[in-house]
N, C-alpha and C. Protein backbone atom coordinates (compact mmCIF):
# COMPACT_ATOMS: atom_id res chain seq x y z
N UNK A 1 267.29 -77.85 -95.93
CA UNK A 1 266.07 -78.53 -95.56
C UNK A 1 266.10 -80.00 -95.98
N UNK A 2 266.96 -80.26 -97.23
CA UNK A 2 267.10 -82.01 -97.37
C UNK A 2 267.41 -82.02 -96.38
N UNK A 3 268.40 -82.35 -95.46
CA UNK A 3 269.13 -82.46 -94.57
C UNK A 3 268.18 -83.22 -93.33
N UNK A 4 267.12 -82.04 -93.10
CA UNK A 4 266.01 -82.24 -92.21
C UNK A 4 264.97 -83.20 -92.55
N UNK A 5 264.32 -83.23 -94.39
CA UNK A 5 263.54 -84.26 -94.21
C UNK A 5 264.65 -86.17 -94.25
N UNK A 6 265.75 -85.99 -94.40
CA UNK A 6 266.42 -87.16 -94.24
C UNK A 6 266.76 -87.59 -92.74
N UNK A 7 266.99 -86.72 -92.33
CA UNK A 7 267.06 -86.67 -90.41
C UNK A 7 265.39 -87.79 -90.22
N UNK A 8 264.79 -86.90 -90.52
CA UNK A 8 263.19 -87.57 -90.07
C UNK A 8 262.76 -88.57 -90.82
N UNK A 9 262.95 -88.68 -91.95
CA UNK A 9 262.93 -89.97 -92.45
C UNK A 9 263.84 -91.65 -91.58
N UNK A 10 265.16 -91.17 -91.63
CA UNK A 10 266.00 -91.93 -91.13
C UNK A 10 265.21 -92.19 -88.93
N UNK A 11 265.00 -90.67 -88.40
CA UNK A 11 263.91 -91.51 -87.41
C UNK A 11 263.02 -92.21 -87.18
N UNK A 12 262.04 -92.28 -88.66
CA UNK A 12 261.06 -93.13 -88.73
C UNK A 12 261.34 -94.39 -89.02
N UNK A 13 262.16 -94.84 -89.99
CA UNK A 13 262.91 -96.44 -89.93
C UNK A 13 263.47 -96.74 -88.82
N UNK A 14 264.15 -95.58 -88.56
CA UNK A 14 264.70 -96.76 -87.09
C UNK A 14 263.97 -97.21 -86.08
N UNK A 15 262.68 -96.20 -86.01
CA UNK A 15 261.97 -96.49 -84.84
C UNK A 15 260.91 -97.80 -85.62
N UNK A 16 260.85 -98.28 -86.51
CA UNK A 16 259.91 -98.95 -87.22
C UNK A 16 260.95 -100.48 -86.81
N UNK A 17 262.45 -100.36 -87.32
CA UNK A 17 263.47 -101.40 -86.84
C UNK A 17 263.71 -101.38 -85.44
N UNK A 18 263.12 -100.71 -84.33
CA UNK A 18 263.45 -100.69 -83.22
C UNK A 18 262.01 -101.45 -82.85
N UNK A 19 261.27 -100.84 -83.15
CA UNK A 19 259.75 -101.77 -82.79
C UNK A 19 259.76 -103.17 -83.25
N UNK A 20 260.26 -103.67 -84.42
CA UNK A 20 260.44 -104.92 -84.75
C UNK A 20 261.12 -105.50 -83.80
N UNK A 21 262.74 -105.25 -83.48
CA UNK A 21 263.44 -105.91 -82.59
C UNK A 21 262.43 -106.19 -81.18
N UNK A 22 262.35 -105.00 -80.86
CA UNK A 22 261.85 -105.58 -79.50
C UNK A 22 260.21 -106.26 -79.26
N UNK A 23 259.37 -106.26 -80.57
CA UNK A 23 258.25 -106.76 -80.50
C UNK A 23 258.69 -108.42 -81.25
N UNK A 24 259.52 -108.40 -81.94
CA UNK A 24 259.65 -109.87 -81.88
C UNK A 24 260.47 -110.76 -80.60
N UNK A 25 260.45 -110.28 -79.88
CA UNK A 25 261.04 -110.99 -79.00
C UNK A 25 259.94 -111.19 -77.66
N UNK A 26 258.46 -110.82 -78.10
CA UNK A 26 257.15 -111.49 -77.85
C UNK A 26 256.28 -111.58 -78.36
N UNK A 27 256.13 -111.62 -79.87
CA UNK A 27 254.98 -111.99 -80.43
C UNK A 27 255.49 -111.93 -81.70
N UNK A 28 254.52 -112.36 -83.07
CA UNK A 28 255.01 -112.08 -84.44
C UNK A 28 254.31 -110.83 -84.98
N UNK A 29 254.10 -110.07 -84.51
CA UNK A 29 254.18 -108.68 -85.23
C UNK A 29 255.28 -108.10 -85.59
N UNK A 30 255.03 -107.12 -86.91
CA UNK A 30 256.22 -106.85 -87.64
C UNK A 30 255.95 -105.01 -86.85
N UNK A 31 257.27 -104.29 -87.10
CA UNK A 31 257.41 -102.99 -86.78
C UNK A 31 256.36 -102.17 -86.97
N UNK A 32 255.99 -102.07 -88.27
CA UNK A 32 254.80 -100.96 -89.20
C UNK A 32 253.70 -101.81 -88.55
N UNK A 33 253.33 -102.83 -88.79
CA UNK A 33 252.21 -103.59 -88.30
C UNK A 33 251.55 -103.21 -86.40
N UNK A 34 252.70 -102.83 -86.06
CA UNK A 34 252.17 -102.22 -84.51
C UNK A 34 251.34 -100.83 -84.63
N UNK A 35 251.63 -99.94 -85.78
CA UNK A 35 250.76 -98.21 -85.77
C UNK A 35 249.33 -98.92 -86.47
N UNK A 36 249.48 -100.26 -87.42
CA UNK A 36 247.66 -100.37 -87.54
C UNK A 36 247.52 -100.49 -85.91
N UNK A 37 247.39 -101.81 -85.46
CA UNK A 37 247.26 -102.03 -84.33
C UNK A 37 247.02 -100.70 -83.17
N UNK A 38 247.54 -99.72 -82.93
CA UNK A 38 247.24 -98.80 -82.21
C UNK A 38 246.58 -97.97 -82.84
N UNK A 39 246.98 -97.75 -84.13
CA UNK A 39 245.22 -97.03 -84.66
C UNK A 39 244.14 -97.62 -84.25
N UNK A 40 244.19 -99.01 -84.97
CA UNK A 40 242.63 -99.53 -84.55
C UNK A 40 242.18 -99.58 -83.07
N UNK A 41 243.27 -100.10 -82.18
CA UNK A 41 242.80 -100.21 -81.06
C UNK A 41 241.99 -98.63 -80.62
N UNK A 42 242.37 -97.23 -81.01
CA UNK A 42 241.85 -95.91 -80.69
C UNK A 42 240.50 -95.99 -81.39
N UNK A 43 240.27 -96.47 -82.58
CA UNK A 43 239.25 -96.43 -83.28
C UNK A 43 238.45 -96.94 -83.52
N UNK A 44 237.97 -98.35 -82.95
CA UNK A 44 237.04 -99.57 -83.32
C UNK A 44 236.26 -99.54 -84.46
N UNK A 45 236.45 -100.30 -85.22
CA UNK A 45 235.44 -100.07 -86.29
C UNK A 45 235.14 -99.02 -87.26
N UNK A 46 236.70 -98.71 -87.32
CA UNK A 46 237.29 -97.45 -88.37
C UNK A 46 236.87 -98.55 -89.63
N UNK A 47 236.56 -97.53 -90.81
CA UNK A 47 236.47 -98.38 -92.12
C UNK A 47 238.20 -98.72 -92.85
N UNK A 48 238.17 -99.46 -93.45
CA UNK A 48 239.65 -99.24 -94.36
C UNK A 48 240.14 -98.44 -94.85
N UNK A 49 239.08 -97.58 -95.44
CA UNK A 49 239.42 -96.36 -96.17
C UNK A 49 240.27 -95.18 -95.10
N UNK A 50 238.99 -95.11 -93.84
CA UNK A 50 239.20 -93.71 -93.10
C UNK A 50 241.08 -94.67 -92.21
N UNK A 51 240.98 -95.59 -92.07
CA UNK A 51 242.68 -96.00 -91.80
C UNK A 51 243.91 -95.33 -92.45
N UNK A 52 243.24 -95.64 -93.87
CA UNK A 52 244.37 -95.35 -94.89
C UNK A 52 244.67 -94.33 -94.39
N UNK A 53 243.31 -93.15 -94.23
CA UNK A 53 243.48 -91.80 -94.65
C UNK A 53 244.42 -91.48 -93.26
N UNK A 54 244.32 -91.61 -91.74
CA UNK A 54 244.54 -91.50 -90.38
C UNK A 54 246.49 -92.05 -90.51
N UNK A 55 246.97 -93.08 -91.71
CA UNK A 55 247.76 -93.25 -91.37
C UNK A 55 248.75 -92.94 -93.01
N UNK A 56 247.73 -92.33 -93.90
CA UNK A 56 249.15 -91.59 -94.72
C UNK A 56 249.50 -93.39 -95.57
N UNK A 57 248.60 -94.26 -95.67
CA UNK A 57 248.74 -95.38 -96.03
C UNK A 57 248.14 -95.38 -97.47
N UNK A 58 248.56 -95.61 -98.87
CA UNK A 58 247.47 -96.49 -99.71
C UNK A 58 246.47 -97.61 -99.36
N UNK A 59 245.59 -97.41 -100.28
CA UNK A 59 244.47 -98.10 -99.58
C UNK A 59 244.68 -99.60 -99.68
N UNK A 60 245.25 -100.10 -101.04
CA UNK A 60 245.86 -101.22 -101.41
C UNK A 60 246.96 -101.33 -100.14
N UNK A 61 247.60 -100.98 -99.42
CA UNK A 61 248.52 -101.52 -98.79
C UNK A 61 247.99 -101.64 -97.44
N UNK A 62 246.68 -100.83 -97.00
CA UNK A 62 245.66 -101.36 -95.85
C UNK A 62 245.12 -102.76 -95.95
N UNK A 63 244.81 -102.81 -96.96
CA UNK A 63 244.16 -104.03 -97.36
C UNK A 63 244.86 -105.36 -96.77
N UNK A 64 246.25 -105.21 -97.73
CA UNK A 64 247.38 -106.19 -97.27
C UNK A 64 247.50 -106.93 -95.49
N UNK A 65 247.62 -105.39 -95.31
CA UNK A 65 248.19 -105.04 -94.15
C UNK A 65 247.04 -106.12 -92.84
N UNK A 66 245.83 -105.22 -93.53
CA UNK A 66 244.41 -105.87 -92.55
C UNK A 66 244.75 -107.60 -92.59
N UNK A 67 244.69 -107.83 -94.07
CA UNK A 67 244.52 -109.40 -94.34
C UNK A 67 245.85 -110.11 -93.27
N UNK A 68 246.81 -110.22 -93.41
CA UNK A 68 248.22 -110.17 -92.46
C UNK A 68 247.59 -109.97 -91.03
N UNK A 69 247.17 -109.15 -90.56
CA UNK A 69 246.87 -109.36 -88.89
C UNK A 69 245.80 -110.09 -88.84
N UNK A 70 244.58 -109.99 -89.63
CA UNK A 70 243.26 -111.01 -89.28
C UNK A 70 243.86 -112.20 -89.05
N UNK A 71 244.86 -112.85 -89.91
CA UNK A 71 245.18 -113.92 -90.39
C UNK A 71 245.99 -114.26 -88.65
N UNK A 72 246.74 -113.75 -88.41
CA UNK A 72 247.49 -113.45 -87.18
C UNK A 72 246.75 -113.12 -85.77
N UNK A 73 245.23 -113.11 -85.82
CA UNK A 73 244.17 -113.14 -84.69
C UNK A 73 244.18 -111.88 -84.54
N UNK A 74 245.09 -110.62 -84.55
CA UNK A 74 244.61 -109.00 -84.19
C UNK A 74 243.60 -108.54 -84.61
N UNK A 75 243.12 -108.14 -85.91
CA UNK A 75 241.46 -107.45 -86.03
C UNK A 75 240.53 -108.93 -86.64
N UNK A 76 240.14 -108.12 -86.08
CA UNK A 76 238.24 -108.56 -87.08
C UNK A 76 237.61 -107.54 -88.40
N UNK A 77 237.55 -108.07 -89.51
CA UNK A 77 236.91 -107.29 -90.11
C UNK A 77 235.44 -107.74 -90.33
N UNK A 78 234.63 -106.56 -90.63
CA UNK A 78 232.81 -107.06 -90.32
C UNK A 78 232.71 -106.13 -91.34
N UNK A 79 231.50 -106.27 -92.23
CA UNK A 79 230.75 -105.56 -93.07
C UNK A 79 229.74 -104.20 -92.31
N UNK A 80 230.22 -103.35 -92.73
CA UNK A 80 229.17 -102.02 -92.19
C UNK A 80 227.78 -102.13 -92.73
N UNK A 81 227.19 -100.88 -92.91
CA UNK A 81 226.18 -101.09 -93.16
C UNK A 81 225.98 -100.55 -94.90
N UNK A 82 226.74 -100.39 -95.43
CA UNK A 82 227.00 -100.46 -96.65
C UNK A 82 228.12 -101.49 -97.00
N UNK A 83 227.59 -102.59 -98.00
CA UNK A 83 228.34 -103.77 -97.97
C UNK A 83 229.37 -103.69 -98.65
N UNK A 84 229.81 -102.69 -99.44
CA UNK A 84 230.92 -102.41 -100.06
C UNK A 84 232.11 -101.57 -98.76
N UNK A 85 231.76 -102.02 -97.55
CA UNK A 85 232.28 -100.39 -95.91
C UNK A 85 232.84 -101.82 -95.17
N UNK A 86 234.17 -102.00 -95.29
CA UNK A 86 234.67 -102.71 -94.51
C UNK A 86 234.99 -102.09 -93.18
N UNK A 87 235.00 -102.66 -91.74
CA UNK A 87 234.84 -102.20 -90.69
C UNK A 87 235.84 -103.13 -89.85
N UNK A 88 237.17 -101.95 -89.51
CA UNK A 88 237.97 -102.95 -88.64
C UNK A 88 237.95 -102.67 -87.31
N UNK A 89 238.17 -104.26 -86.41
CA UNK A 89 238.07 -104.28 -84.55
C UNK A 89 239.14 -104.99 -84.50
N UNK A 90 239.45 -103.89 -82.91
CA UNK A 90 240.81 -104.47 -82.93
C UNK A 90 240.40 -106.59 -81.44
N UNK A 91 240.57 -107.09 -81.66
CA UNK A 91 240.44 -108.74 -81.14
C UNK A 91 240.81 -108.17 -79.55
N UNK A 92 241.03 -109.33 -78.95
CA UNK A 92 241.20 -109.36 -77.72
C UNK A 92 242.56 -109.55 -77.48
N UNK A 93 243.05 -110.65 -78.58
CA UNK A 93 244.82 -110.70 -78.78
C UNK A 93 245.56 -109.20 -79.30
N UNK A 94 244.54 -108.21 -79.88
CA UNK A 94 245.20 -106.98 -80.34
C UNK A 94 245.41 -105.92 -78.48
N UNK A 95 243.99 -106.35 -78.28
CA UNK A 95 244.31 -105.41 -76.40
C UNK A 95 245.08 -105.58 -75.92
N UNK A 96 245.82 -107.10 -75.49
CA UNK A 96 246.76 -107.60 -75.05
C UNK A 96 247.82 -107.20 -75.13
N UNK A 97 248.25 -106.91 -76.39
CA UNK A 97 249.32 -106.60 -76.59
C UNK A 97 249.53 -104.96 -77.31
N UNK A 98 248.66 -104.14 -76.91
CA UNK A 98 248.53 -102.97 -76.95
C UNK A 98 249.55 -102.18 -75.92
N UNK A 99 249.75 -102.60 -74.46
CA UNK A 99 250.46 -102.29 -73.60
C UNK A 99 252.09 -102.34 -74.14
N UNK A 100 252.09 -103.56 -74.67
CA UNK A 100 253.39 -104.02 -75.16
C UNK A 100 254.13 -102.67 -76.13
N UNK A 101 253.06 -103.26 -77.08
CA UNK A 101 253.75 -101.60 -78.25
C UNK A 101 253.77 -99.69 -77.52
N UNK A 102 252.75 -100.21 -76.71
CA UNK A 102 253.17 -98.71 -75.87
C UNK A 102 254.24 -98.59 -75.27
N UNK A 103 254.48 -99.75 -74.13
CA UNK A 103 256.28 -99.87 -73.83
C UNK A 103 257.12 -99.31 -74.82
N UNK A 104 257.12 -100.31 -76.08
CA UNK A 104 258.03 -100.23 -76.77
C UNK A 104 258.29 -98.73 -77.12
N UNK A 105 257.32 -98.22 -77.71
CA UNK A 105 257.23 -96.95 -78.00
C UNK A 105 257.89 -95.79 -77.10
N UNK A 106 257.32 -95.97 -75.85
CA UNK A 106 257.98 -95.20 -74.62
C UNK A 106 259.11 -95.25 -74.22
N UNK A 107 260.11 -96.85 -74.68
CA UNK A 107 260.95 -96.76 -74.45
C UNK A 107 261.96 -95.82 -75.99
N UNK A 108 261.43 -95.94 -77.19
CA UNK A 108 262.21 -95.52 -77.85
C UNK A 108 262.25 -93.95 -77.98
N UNK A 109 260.85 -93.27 -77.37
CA UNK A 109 260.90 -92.07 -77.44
C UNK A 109 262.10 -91.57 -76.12
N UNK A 110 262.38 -92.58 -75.58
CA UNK A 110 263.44 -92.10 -74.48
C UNK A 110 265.11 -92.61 -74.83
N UNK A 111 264.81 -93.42 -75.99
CA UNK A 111 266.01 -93.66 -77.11
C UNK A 111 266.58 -92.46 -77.19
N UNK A 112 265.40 -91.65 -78.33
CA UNK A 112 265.72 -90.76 -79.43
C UNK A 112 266.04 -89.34 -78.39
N UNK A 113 265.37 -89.36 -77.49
CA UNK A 113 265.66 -88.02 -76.60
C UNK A 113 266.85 -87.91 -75.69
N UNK A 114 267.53 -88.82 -75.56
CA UNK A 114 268.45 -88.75 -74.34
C UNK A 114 269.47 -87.94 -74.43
N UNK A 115 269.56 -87.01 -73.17
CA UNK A 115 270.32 -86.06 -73.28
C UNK A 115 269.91 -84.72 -73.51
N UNK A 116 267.95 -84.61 -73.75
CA UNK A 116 267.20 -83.77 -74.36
C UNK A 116 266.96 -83.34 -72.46
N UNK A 117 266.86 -81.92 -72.53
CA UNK A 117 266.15 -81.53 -71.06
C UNK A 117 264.84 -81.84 -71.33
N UNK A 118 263.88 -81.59 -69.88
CA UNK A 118 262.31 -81.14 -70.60
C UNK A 118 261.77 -80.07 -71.12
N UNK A 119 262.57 -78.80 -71.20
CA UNK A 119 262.30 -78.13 -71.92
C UNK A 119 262.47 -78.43 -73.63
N UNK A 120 263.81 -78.92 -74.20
CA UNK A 120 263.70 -79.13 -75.12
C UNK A 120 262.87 -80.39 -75.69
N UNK A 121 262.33 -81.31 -74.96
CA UNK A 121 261.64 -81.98 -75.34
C UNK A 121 259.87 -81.69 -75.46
N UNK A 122 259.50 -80.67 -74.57
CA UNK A 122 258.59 -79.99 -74.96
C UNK A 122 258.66 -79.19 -76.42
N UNK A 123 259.26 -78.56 -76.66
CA UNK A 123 259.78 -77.85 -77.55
C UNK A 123 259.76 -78.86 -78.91
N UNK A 124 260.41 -79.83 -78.45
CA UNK A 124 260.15 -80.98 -80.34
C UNK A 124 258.89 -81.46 -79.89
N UNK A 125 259.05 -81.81 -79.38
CA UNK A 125 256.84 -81.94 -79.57
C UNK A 125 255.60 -81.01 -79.93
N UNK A 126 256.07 -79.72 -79.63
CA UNK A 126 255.55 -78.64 -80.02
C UNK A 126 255.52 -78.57 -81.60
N UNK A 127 257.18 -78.35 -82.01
CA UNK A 127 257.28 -78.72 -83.23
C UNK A 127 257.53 -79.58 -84.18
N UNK A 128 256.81 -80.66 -83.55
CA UNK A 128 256.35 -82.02 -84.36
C UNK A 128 255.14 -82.14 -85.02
N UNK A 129 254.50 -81.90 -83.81
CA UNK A 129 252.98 -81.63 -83.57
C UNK A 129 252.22 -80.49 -84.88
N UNK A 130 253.32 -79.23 -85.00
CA UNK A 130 252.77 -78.71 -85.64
C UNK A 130 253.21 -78.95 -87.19
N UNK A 131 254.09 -79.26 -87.71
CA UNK A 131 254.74 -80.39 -88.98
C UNK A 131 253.41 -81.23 -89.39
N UNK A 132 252.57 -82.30 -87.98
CA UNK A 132 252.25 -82.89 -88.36
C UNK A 132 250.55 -82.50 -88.80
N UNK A 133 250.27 -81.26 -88.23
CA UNK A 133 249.00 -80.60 -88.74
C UNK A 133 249.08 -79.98 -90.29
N UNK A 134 250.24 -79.46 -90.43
CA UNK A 134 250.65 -78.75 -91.66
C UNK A 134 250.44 -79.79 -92.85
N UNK A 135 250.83 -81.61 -92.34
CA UNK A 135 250.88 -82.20 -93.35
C UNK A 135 249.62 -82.80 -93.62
N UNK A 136 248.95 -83.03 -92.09
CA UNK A 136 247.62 -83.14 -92.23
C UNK A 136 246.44 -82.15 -92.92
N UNK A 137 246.73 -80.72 -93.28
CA UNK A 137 246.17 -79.74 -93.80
C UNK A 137 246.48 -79.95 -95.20
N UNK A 138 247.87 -80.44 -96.23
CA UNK A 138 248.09 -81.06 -97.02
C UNK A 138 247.14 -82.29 -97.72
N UNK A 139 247.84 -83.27 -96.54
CA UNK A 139 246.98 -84.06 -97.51
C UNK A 139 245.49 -84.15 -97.77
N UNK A 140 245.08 -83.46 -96.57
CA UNK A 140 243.53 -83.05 -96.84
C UNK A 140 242.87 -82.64 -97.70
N UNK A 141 243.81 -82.12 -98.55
CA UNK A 141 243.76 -80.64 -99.93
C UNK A 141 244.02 -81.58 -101.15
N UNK A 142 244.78 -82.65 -100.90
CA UNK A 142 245.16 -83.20 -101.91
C UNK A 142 244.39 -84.98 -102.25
N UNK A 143 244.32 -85.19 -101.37
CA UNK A 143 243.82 -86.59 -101.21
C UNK A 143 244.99 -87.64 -101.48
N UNK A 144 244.59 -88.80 -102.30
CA UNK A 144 245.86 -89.66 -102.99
C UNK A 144 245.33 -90.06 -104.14
């Protein structure tokens, strides 16, 4: 089972160095910096906290993360209605280039599969999908 969580580890960097390559070659977003971005864009006005929680992030490294794209025109952050409830939107420069990271994405999920039928690619999605409830049932139990 090492074996397996190093397999999936080693897919998640590359696809993080694969999103970099091809997103810098139109804009300055960094690799990791594209999954805020498509979180928020699904979520408008997710707080920082419920981010963290949606992306398996410390909250300290949301923070970072937020300050880095505001700074870069992608979100807006606004005060909720509890002034201690930060509230992130994703900009108009984040929509824009929402399409972009979906490309990218689509193209690497056709990276990592090639050579996969559609059956077996149903099949790892099946059991991805369910990995990723198991861990979501985890950290639910556990918090950080």
């Amino acid at each position: 089972m090492a074996t397996f969580l190093k397999n999936i580890n080693m897919v998640a960097r590359s696809a993080t160095r694969y999103s970099e390559e091809q997103l810098e070659k139109v804009c300055e977003l960094k690799g990791y910096q594209a999954k805020y971005i498509l979180n928020i864009c699904a979520n408008p006005g997710i707080s920082q906290d419920a981010l963290a929680g949606i992306m398996f992030v410390n909250k300290s490294n949301v923070a970072r993360q937020l300050a880095a794209l505001e700074e870069l025109g992608y979100v807006e952050r606004r005060q909720g209605g509890d002034k201690r409830v930060s509230l992130v939107y994703p900009t108009e420069k984040a929509e824009k280039i929402l399409p972009v990271i979906r490309g990218v994405n689509a193209r690497w999920r056709e990276v990592i599969t090639e050579g996969f039928s559609e059956e077996e690619k149903a099949q790892l999605l099946y059991l991805t999908e369910r990995l990723y409830r198991n861990a979501i049932r985890y950290m639910e139990g556990h918090g950080d």
